[in-house]
PDB file of N, CA and C in Angstrom:
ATOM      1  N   UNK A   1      20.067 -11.172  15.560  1.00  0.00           N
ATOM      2  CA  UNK A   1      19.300 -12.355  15.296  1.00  0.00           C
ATOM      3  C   UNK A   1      18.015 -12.291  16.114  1.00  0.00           C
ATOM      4  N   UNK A   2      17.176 -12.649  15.941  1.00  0.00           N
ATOM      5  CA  UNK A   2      15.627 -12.819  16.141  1.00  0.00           C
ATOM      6  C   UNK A   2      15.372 -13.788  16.273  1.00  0.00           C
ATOM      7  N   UNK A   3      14.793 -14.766  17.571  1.00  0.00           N
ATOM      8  CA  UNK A   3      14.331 -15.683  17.935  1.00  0.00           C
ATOM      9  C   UNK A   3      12.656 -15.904  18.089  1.00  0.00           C
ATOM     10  N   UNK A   4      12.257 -16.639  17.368  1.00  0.00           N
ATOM     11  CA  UNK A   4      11.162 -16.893  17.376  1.00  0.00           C
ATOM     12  C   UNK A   4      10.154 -18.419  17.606  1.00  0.00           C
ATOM     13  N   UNK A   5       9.555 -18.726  17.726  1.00  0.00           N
ATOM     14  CA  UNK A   5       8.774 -19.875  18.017  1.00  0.00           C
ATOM     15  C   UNK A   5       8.039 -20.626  17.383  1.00  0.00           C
ATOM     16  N   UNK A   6       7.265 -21.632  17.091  1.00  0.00           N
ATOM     17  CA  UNK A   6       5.906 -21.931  16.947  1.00  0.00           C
ATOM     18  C   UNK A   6       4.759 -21.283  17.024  1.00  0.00           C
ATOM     19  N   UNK A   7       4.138 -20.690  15.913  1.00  0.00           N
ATOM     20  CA  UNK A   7       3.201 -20.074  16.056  1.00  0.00           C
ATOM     21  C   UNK A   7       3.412 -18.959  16.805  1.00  0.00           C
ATOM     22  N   UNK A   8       4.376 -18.168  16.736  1.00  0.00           N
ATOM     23  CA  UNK A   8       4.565 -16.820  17.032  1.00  0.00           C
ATOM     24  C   UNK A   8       4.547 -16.319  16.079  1.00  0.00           C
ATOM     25  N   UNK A   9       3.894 -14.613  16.235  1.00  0.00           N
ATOM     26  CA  UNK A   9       4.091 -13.371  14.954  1.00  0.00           C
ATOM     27  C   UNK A   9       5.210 -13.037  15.658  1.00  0.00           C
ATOM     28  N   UNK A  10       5.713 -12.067  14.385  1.00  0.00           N
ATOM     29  CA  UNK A  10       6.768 -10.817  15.013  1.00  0.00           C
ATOM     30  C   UNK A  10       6.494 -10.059  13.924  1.00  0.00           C
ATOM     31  N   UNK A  11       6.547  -8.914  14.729  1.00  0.00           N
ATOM     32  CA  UNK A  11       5.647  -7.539  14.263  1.00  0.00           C
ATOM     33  C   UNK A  11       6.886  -6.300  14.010  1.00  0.00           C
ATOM     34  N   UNK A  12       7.367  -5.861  13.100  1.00  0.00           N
ATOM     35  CA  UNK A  12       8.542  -4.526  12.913  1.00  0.00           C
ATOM     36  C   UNK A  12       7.928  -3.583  12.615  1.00  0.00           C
ATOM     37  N   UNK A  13       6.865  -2.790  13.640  1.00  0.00           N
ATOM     38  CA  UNK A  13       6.807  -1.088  13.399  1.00  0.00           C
ATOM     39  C   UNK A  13       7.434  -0.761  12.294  1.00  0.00           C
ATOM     40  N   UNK A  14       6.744   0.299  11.689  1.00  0.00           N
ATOM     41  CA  UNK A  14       7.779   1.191  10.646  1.00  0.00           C
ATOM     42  C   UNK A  14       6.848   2.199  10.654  1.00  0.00           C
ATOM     43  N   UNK A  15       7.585   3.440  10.841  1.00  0.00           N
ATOM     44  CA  UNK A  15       6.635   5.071  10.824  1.00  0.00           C
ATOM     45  C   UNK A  15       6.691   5.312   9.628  1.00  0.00           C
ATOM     46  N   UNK A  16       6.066   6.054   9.104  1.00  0.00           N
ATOM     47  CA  UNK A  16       5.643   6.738   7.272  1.00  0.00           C
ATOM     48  C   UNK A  16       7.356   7.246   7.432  1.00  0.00           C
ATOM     49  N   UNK A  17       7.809   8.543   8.627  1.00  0.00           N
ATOM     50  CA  UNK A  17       9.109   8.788   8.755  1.00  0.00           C
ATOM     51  C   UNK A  17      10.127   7.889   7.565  1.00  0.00           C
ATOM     52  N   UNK A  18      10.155   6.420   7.784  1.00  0.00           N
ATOM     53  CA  UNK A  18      11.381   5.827   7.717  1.00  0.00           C
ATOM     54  C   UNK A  18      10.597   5.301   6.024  1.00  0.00           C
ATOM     55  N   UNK A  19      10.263   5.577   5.410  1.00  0.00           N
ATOM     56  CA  UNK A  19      10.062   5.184   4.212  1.00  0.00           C
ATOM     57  C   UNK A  19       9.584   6.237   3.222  1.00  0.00           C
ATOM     58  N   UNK A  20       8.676   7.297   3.515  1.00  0.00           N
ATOM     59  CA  UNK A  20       8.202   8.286   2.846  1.00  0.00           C
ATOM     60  C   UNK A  20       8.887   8.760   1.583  1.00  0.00           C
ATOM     61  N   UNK A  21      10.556   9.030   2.383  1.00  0.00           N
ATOM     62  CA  UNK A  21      11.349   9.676   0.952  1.00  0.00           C
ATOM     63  C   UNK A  21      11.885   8.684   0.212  1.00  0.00           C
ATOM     64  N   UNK A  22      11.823   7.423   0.422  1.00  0.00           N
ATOM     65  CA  UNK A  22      11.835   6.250  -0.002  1.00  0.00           C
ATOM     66  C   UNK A  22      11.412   5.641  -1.668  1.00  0.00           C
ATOM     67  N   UNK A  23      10.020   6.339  -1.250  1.00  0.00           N
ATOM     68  CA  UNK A  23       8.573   5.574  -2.150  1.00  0.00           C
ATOM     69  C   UNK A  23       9.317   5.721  -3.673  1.00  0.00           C
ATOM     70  N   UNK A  24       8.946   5.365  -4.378  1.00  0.00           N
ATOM     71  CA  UNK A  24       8.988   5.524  -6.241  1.00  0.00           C
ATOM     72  C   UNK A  24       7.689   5.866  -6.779  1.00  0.00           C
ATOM     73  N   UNK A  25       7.759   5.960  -8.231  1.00  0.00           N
ATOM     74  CA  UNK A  25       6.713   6.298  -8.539  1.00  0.00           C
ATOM     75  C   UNK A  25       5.074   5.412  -8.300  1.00  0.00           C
ATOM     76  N   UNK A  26       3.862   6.140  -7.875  1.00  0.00           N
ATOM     77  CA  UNK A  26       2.995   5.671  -7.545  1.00  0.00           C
ATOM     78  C   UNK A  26       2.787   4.755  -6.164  1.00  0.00           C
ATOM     79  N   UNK A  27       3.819   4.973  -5.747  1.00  0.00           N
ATOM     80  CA  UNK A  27       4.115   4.606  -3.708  1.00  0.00           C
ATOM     81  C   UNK A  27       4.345   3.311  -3.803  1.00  0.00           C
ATOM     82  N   UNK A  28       5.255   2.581  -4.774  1.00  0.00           N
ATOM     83  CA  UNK A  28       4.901   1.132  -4.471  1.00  0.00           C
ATOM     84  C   UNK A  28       6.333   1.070  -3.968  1.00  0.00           C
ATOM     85  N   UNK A  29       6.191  -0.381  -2.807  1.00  0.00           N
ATOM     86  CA  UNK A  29       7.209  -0.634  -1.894  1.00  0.00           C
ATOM     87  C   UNK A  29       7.170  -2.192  -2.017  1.00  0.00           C
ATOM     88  N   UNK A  30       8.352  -2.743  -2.023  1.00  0.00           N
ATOM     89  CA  UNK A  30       8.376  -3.922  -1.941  1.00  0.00           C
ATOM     90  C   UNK A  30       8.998  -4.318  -0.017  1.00  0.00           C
ATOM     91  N   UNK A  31       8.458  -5.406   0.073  1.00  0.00           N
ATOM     92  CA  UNK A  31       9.003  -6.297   0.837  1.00  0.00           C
ATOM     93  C   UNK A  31       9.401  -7.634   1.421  1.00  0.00           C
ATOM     94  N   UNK A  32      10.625  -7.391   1.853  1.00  0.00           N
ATOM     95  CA  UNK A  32      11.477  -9.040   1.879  1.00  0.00           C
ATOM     96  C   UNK A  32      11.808  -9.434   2.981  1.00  0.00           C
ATOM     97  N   UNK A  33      11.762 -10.940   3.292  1.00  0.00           N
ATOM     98  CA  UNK A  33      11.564 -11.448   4.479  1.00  0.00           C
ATOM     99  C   UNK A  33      12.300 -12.413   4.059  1.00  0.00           C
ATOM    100  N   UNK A  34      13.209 -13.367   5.009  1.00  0.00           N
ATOM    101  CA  UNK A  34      13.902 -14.678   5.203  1.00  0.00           C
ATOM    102  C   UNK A  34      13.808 -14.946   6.383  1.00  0.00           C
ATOM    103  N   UNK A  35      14.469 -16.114   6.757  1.00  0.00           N
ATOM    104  CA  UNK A  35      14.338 -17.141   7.939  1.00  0.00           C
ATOM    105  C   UNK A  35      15.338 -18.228   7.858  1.00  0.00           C
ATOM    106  N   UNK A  36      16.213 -18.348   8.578  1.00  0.00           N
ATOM    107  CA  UNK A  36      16.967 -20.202   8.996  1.00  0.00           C
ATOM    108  C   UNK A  36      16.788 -20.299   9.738  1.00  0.00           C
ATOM    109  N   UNK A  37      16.093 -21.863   9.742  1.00  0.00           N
ATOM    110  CA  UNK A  37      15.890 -22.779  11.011  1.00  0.00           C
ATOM    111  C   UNK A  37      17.328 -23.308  10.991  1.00  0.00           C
ATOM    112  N   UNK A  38      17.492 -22.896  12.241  1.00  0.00           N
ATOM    113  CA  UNK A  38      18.929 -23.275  12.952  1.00  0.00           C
ATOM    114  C   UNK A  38      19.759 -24.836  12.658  1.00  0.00           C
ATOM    115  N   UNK A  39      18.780 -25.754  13.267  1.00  0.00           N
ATOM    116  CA  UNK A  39      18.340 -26.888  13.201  1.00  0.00           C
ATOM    117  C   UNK A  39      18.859 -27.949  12.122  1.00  0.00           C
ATOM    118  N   UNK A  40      18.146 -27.214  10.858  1.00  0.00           N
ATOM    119  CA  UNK A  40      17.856 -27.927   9.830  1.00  0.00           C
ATOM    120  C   UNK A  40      18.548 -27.154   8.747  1.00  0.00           C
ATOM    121  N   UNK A  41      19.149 -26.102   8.815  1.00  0.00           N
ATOM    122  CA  UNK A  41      19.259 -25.052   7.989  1.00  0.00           C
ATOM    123  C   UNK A  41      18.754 -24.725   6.980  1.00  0.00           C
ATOM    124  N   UNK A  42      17.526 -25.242   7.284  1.00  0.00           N
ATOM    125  CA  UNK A  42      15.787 -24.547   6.144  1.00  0.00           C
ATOM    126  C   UNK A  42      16.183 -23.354   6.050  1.00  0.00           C
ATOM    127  N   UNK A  43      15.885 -22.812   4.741  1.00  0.00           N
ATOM    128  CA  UNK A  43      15.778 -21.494   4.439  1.00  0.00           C
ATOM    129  C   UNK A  43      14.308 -21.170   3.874  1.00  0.00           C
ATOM    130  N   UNK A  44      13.550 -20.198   4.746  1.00  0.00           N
ATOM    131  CA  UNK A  44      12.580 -19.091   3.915  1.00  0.00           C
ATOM    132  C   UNK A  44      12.684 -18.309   3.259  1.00  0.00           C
ATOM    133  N   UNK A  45      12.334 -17.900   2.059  1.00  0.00           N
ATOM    134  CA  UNK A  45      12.209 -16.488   1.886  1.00  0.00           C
ATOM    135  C   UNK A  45      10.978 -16.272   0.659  1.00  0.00           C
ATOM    136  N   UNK A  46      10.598 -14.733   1.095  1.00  0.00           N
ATOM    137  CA  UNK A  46       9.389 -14.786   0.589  1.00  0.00           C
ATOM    138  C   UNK A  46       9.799 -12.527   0.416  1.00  0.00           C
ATOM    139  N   UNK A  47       8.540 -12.283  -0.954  1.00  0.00           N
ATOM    140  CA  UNK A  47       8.636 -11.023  -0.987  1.00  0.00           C
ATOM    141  C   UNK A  47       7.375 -10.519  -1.410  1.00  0.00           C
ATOM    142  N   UNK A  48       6.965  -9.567  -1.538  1.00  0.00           N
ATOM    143  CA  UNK A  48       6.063  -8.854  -1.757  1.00  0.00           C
ATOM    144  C   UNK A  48       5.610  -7.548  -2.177  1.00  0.00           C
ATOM    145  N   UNK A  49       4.976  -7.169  -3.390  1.00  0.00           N
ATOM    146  CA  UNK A  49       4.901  -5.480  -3.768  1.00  0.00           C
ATOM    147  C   UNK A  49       3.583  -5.079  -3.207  1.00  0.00           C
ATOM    148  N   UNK A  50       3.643  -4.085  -2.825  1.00  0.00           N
ATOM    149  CA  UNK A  50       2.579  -3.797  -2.713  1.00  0.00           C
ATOM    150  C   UNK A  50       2.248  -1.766  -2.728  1.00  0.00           C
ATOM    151  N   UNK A  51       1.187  -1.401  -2.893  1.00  0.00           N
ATOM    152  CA  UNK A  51       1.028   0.294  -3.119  1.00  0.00           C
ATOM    153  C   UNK A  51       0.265   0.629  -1.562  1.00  0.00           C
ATOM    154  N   UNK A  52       1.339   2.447  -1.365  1.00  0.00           N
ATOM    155  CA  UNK A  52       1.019   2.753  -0.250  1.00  0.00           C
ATOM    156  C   UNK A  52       0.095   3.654  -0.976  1.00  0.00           C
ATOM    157  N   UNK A  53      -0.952   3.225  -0.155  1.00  0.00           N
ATOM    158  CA  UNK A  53      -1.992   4.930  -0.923  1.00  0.00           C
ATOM    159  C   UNK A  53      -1.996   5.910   0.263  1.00  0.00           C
ATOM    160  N   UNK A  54      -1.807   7.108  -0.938  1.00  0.00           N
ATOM    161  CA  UNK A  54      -1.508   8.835   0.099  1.00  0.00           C
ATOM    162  C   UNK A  54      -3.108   9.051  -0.158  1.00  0.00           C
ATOM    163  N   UNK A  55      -3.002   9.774   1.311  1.00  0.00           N
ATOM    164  CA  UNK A  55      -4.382  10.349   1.297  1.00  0.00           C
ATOM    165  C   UNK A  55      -4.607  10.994   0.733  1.00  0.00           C
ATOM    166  N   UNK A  56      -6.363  11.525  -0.078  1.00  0.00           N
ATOM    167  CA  UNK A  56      -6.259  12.513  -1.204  1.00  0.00           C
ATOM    168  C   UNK A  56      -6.352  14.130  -0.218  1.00  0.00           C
ATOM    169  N   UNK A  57      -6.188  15.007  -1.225  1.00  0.00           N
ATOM    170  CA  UNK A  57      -5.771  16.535  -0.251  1.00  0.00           C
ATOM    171  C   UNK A  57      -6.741  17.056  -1.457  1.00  0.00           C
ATOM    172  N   UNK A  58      -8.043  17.818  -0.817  1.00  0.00           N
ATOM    173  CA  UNK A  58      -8.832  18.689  -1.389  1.00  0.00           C
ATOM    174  C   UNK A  58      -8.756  19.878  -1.055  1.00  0.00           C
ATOM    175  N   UNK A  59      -7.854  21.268  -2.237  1.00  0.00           N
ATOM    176  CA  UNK A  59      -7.879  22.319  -1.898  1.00  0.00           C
ATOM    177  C   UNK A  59      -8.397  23.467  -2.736  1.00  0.00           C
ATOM    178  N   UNK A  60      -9.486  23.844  -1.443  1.00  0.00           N
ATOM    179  CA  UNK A  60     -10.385  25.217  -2.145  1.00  0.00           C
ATOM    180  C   UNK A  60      -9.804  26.680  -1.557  1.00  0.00           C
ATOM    181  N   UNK A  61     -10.023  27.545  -2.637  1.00  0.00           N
ATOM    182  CA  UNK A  61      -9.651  28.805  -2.691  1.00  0.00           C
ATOM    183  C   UNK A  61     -10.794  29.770  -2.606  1.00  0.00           C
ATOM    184  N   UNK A  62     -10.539  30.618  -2.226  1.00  0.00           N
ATOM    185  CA  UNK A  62     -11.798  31.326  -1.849  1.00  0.00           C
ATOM    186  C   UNK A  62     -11.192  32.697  -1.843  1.00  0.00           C
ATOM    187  N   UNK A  63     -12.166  33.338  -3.260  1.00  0.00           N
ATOM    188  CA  UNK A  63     -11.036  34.702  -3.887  1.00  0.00           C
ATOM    189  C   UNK A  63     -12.862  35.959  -3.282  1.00  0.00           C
ATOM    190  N   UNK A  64     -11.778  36.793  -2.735  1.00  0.00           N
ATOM    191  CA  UNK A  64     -12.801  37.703  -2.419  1.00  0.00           C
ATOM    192  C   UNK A  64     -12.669  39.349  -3.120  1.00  0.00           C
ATOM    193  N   UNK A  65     -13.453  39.744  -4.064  1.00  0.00           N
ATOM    194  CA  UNK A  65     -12.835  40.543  -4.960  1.00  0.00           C
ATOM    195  C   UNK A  65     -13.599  42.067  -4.328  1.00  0.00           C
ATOM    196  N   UNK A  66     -13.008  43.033  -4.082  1.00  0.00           N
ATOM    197  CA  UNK A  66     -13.920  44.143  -3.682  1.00  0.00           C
ATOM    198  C   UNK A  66     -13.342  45.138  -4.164  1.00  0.00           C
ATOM    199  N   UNK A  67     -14.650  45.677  -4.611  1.00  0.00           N
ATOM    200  CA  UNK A  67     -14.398  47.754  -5.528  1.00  0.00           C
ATOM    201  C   UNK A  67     -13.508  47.145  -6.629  1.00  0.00           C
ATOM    202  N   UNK A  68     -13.867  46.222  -7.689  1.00  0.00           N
ATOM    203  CA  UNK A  68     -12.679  46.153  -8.383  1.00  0.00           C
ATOM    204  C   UNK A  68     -13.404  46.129  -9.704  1.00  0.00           C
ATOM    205  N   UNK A  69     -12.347  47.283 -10.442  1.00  0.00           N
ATOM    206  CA  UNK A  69     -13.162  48.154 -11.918  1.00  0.00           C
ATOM    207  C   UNK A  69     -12.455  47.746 -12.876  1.00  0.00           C
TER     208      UNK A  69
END
């Protein structure tokens, strides 16, 4: 459980590591979040899609041809 405040963030790291082999097609990832206030037993919940963009990879070849008949 996670205790939190008034006007506090809380922030969950995540390395490329823990999702990479994850992704589906075109990198999209969803994410889901809830909350009970103890209290009141309010419930949050909220989700979200969104696309990871991969960096693009530019690769040149460079053919060197010599004495060739």
């Amino acid at each position: 459980m996670l205790l939190c405040f008034v006007g506090e963030e809380l922030r969950l790291p995540v390395s490329s590591k823990d999702y990479m082999s994850k992704l589906v097609e075109y990198g999209i990832m969803k994410l889901c979040a809830s909350a009970t206030v103890k209290e009141t037993n309010q419930t949050w919940i909220e989700e979200d899609d969104f696309q990871v963009i991969m960096p693009s990879v530019d690769i040149k070849v460079a053919i060197h041809l010599n004495n060739v008949t």
